[in-house]
Protein backbone atom coordinates (compact mmCIF):
# COMPACT_ATOMS: atom_id res chain seq x y z
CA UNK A 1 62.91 -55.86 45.34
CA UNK A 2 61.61 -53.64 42.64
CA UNK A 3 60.41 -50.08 42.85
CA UNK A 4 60.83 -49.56 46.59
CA UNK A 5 64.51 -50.83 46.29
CA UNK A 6 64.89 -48.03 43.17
CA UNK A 7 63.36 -45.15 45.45
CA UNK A 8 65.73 -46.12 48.49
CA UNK A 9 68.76 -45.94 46.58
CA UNK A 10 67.83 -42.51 45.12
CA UNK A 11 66.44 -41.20 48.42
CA UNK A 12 70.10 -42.00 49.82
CA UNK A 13 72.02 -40.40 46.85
CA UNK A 14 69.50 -37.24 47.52
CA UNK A 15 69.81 -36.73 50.88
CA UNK A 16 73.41 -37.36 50.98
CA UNK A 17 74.69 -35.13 48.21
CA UNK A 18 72.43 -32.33 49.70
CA UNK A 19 73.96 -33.04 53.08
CA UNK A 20 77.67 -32.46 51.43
CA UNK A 21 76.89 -29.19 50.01
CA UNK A 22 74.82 -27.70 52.88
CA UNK A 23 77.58 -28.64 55.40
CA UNK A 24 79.69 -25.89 53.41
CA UNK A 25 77.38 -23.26 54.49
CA UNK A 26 76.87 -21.88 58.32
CA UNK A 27 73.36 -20.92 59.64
CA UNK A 28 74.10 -17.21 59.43
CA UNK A 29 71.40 -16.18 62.68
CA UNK A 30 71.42 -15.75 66.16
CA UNK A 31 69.49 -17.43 69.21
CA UNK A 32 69.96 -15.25 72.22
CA UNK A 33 73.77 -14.72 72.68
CA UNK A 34 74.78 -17.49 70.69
CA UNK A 35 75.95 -17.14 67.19
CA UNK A 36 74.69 -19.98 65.31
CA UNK A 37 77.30 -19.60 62.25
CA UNK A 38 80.03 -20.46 64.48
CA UNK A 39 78.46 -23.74 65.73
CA UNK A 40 76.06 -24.98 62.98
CA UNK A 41 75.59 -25.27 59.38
CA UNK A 42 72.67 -26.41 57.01
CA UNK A 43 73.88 -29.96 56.24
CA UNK A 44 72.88 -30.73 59.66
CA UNK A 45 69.30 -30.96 59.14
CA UNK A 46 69.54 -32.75 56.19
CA UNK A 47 71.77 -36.12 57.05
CA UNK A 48 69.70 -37.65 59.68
CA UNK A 49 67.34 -38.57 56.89
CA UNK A 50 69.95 -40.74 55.80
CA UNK A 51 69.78 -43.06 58.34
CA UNK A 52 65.95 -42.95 58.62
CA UNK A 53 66.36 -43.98 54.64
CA UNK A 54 68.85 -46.57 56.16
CA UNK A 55 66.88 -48.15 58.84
CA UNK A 56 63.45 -48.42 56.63
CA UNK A 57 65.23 -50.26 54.10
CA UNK A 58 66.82 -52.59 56.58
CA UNK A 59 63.60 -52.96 58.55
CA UNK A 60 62.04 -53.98 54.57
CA UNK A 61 64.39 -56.11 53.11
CA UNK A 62 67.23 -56.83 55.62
CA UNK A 63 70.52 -55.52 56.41
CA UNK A 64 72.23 -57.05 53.18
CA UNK A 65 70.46 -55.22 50.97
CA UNK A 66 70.12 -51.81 53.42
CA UNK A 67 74.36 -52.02 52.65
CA UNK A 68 73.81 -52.26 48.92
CA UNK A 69 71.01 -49.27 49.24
CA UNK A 70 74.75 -47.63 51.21
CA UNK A 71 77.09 -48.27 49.05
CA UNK A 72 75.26 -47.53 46.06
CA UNK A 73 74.16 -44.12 47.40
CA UNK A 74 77.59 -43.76 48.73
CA UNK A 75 78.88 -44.02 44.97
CA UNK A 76 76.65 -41.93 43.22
CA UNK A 77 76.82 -39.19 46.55
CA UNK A 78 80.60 -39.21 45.68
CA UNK A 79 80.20 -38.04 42.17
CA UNK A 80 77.81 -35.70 42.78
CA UNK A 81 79.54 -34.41 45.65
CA UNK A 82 82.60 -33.78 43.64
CA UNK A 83 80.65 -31.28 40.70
CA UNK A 84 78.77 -29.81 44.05
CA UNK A 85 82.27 -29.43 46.62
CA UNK A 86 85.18 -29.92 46.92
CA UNK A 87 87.31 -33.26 46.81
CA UNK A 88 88.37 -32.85 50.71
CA UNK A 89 84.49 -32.71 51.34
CA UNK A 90 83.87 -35.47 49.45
CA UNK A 91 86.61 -37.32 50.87
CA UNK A 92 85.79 -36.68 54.18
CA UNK A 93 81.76 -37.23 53.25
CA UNK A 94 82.47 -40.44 51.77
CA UNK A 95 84.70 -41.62 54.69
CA UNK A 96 82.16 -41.10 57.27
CA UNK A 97 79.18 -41.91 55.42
CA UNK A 98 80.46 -45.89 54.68
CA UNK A 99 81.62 -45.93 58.39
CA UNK A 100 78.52 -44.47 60.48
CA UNK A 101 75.87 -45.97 57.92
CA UNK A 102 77.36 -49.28 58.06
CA UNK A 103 77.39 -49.24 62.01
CA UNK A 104 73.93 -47.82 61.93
CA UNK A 105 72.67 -51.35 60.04
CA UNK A 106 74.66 -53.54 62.20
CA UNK A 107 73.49 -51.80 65.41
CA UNK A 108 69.97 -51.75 63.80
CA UNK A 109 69.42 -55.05 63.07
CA UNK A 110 70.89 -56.48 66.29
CA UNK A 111 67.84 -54.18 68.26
CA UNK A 112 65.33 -54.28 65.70
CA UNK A 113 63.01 -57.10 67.95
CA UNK A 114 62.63 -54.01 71.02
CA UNK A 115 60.55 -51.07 71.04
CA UNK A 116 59.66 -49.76 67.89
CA UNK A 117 61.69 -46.95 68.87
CA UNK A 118 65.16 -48.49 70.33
CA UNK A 119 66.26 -49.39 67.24
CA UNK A 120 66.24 -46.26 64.92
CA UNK A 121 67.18 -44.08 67.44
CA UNK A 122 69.95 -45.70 68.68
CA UNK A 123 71.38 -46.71 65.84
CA UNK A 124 71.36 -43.51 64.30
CA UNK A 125 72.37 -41.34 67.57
CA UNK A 126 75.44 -43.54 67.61
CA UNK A 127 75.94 -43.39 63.49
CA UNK A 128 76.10 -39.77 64.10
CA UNK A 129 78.70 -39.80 66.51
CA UNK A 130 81.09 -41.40 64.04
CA UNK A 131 79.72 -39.39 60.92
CA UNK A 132 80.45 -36.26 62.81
CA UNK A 133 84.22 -36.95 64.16
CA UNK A 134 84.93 -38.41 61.16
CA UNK A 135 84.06 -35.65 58.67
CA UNK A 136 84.67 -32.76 60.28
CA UNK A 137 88.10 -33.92 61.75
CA UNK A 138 89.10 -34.81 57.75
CA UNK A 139 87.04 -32.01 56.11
CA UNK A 140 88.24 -29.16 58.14
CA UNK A 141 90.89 -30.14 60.63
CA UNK A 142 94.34 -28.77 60.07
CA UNK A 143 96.20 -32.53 60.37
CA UNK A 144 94.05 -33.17 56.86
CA UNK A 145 95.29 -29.42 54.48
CA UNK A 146 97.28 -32.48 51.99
CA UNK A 147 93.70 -33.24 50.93
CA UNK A 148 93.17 -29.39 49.92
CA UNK A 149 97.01 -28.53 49.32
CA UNK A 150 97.69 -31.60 47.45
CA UNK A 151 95.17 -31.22 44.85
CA UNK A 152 96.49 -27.64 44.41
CA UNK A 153 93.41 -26.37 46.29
CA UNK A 154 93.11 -23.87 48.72
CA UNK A 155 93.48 -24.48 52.14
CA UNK A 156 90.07 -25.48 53.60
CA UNK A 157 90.93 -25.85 57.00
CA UNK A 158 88.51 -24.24 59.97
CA UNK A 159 91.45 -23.94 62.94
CA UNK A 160 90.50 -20.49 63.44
CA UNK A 161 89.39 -19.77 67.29
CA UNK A 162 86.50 -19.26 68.09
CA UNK A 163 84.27 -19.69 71.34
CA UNK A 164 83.25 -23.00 72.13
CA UNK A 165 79.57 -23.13 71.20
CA UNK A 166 79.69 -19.30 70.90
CA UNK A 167 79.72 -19.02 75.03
CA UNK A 168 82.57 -21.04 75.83
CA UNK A 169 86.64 -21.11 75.81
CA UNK A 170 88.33 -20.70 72.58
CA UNK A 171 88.67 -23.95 70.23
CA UNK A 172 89.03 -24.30 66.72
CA UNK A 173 85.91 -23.49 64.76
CA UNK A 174 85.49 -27.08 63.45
CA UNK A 175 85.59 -28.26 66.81
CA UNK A 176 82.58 -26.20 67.81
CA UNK A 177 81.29 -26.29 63.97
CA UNK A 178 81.06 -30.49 64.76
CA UNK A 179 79.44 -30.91 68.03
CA UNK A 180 76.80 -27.58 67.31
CA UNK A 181 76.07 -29.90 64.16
CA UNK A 182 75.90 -33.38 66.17
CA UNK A 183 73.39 -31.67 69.08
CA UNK A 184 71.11 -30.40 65.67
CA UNK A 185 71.52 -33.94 64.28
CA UNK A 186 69.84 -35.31 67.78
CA UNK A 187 67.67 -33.18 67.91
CA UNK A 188 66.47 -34.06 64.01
CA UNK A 189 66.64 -37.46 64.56
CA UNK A 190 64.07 -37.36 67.28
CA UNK A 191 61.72 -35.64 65.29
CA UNK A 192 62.36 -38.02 62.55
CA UNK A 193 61.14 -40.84 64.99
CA UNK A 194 58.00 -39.10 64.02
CA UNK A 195 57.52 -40.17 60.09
CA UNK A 196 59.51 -42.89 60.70
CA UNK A 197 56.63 -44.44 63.29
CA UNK A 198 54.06 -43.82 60.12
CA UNK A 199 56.02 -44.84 57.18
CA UNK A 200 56.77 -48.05 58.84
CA UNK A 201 53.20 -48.62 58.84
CA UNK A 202 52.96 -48.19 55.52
CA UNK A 203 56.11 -50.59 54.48
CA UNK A 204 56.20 -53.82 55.73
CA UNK A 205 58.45 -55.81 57.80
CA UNK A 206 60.10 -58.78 56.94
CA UNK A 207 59.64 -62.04 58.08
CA UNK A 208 63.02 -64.02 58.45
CA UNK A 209 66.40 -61.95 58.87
CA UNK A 210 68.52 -62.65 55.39
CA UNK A 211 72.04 -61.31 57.41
């Protein structure tokens, strides 16, 4: 596997330990009436990569080596993540990472013989669903403080109220925090379809599945 395998293991440590510390920071602007630090933050245009990363390596080599290119990243996201945030992000990171990018090659190799298209965009529209419950419910949901508290950390949860999508009725701010960040996350991941259409021009398929 060689080089290639090298630079997909290091893209997916990159992009992943830049997600976890972006995610700590809200987009502090406005569009229209809607404030966009009470619905998105920075990590949100950074993680789709990941699962364009994820789906050219699987679409090169094959979904058993697209999980070692996870769970190597995964591992050396982690210890970044923990120098770079806090241990209830990295937690949380970890969690959903392993769960959504696991999915994603599953549900990418099962639609990879459609249009070009079906495949990475499904796969990763649906890997984002799970990514985003799962961290933000464990990263800043109230249920999950022992992760903060028990460490002898402050109290990291976002339960505050705040207006749903910064228009709507009152939830807590992760609540709207999660699904401002999932819409961003679609929204990225379409135009990632974009590079993803020329780079897999440039990196060849394979020829037998090796699941």
């Amino acid at each position: 596997m060689g080089v290639r395998f090298f630079w997909a293991v290091l893209a997916m440590a990159v992009v992943v330990t830049a997600s976890n510390y972006l995610v700590q920071f809200p987009v502090e602007a406005s569009l229209g009436a809607v404030n966009l630090a009470d619905i998105l933050t920075w990590g949100a245009f950074t993680y789709p990569v990941a699962f364009m990363v994820n789906d050219l390596t699987n679409r090169h080599f094959g979904p058993v080596p697209a999980r070692v290119v996870v769970l190597v990243g995964f591992a050396f996201a982690v210890i970044w993540s923990i120098f770079l945030a806090s241990p209830r992000i990295a937690i949380a990171s970890g969690s959903a990472f392993l769960v959504a990018q696991l999915l994603d090659v599953s549900i990418f190799d099962r639609l990879r013989a459609g249009k070009w298209w079906h495949a990475p965009l499904i796969s990763s529209v649906l890997g984002a669903v799970i990514d985003t419950i799962l961290f933000f419910g464990i990263a800043f949901a109230a249920a999950f403080v022992f992760l903060d508290t028990g460490l002898g950390l402050e109290d990291g949860s976002l339960p505050f109220p705040t207006p749903f999508l910064s228009v709507g009725p009152d939830v807590p701010l992760w609540v709207s925090l999660a699904v401002g960040d999932f819409l961003v996350k679609i929204l990225v991941t379409l135009v990632l379809l974009v590079p993803y259409k020329a780079l897999r021009r440039a990196i060849p398929d394979r020829v037998v599945s090796v699941a």
